[in-house]
C-alpha atoms as a PDB file:
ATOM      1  CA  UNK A   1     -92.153 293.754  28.972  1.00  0.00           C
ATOM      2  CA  UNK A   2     -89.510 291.680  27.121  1.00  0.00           C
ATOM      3  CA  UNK A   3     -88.712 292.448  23.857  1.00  0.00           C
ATOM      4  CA  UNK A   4     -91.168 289.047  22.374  1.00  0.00           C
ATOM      5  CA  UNK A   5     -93.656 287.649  25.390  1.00  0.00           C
ATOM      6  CA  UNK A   6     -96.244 284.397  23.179  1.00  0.00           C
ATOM      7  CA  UNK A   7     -99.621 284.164  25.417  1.00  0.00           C
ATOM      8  CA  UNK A   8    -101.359 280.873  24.059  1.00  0.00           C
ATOM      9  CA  UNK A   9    -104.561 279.211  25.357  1.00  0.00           C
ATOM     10  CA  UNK A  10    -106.025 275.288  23.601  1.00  0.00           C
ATOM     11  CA  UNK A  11    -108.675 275.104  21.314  1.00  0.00           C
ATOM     12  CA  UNK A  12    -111.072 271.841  21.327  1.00  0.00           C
ATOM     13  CA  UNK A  13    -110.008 271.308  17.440  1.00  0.00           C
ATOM     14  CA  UNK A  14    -106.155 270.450  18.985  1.00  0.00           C
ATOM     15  CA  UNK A  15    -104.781 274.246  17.451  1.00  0.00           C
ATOM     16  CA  UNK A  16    -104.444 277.021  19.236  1.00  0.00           C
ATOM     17  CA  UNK A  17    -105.384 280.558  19.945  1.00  0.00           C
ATOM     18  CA  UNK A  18    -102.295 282.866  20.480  1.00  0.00           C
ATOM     19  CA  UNK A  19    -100.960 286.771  21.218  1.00  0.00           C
ATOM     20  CA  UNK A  20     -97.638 287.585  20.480  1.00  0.00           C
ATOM     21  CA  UNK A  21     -96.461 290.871  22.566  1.00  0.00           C
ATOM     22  CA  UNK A  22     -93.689 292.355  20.381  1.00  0.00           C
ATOM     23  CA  UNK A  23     -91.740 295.314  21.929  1.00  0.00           C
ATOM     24  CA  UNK A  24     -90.555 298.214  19.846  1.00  0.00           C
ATOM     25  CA  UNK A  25     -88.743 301.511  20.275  1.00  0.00           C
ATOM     26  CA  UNK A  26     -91.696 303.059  21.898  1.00  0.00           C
ATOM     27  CA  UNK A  27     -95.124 300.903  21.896  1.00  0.00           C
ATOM     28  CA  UNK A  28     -95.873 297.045  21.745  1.00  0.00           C
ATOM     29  CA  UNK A  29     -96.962 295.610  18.694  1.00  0.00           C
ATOM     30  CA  UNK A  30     -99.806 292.880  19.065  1.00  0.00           C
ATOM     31  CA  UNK A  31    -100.646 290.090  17.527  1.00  0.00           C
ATOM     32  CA  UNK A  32    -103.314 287.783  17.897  1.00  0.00           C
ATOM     33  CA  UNK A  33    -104.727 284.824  15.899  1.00  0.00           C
ATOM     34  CA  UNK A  34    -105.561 281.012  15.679  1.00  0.00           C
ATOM     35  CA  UNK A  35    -102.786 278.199  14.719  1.00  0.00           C
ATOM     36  CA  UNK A  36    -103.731 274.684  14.019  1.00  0.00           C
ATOM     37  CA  UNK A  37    -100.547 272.654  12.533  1.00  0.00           C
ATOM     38  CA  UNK A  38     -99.734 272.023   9.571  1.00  0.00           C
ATOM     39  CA  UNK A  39    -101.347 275.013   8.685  1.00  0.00           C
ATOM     40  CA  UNK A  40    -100.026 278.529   8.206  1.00  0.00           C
ATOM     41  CA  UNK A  41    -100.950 280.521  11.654  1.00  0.00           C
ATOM     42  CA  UNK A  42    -104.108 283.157  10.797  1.00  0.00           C
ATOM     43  CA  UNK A  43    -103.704 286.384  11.965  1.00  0.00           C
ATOM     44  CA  UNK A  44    -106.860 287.726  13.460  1.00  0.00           C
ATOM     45  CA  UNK A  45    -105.832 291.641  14.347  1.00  0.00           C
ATOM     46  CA  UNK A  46    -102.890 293.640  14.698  1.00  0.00           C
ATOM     47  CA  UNK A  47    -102.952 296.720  17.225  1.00  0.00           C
ATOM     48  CA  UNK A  48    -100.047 298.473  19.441  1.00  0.00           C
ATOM     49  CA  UNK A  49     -99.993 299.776  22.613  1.00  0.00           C
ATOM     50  CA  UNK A  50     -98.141 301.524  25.078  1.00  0.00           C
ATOM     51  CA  UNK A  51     -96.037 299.776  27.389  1.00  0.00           C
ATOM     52  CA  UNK A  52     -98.514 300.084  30.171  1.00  0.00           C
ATOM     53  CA  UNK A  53    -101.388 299.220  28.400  1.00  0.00           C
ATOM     54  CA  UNK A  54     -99.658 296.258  26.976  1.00  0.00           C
ATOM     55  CA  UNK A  55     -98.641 295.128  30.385  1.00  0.00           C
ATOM     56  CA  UNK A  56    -102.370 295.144  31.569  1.00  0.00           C
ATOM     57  CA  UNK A  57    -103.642 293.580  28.590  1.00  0.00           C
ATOM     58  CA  UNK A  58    -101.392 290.855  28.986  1.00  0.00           C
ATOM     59  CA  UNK A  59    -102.096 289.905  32.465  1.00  0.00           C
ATOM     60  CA  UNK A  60    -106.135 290.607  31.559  1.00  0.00           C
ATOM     61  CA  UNK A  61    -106.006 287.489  29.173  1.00  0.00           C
ATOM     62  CA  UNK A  62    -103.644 285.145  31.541  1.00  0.00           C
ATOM     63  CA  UNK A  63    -106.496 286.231  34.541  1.00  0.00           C
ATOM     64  CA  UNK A  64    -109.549 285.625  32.676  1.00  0.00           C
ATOM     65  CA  UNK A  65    -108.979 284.743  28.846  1.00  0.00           C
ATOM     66  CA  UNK A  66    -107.208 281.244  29.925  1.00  0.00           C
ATOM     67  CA  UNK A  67    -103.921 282.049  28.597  1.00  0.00           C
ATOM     68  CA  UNK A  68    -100.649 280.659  29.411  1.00  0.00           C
ATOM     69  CA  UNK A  69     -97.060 281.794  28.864  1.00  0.00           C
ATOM     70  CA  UNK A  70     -95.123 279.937  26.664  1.00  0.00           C
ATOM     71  CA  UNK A  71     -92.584 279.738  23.837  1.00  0.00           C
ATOM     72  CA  UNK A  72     -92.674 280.586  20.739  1.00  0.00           C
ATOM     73  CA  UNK A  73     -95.643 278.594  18.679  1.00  0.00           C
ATOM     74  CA  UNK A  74     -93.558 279.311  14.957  1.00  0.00           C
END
């Protein structure tokens, strides 16, 4: 997994619902929560993983959670 990977799928409200995979020294940190602009992004939960596990979660929500890859939302 690269060392930042942002997962982000619409909302109907025009903000969006994002994880942000962040690699560390030996488990990925994740991040998910809701940004709709100009706000300040919420952060709904914070968990790590192992590699692996990140790696299968990732793919999980771009197969059935109707998440895209894409850059950075902030």
């Amino acid at each position: 997994m690269p060392e930042h990977h942002w997962l982000v799928r619409p909302r109907r409200d025009g903000g969006s619902d994002y994880v942000h995979f962040l690699a560390r020294q030996e488990n990925v940190e994740v991040l998910e929560g809701t940004h709709l602009p100009p706000q300040m992004p919420l952060l709904k939960s914070r968990h790590w993983l192992a590699p692996p596990e990140a790696e299968a979660r990732c793919r999980d929500l771009q197969e059935t959670g109707g998440y895209q890859a894409c850059d950075p939302l902030f």
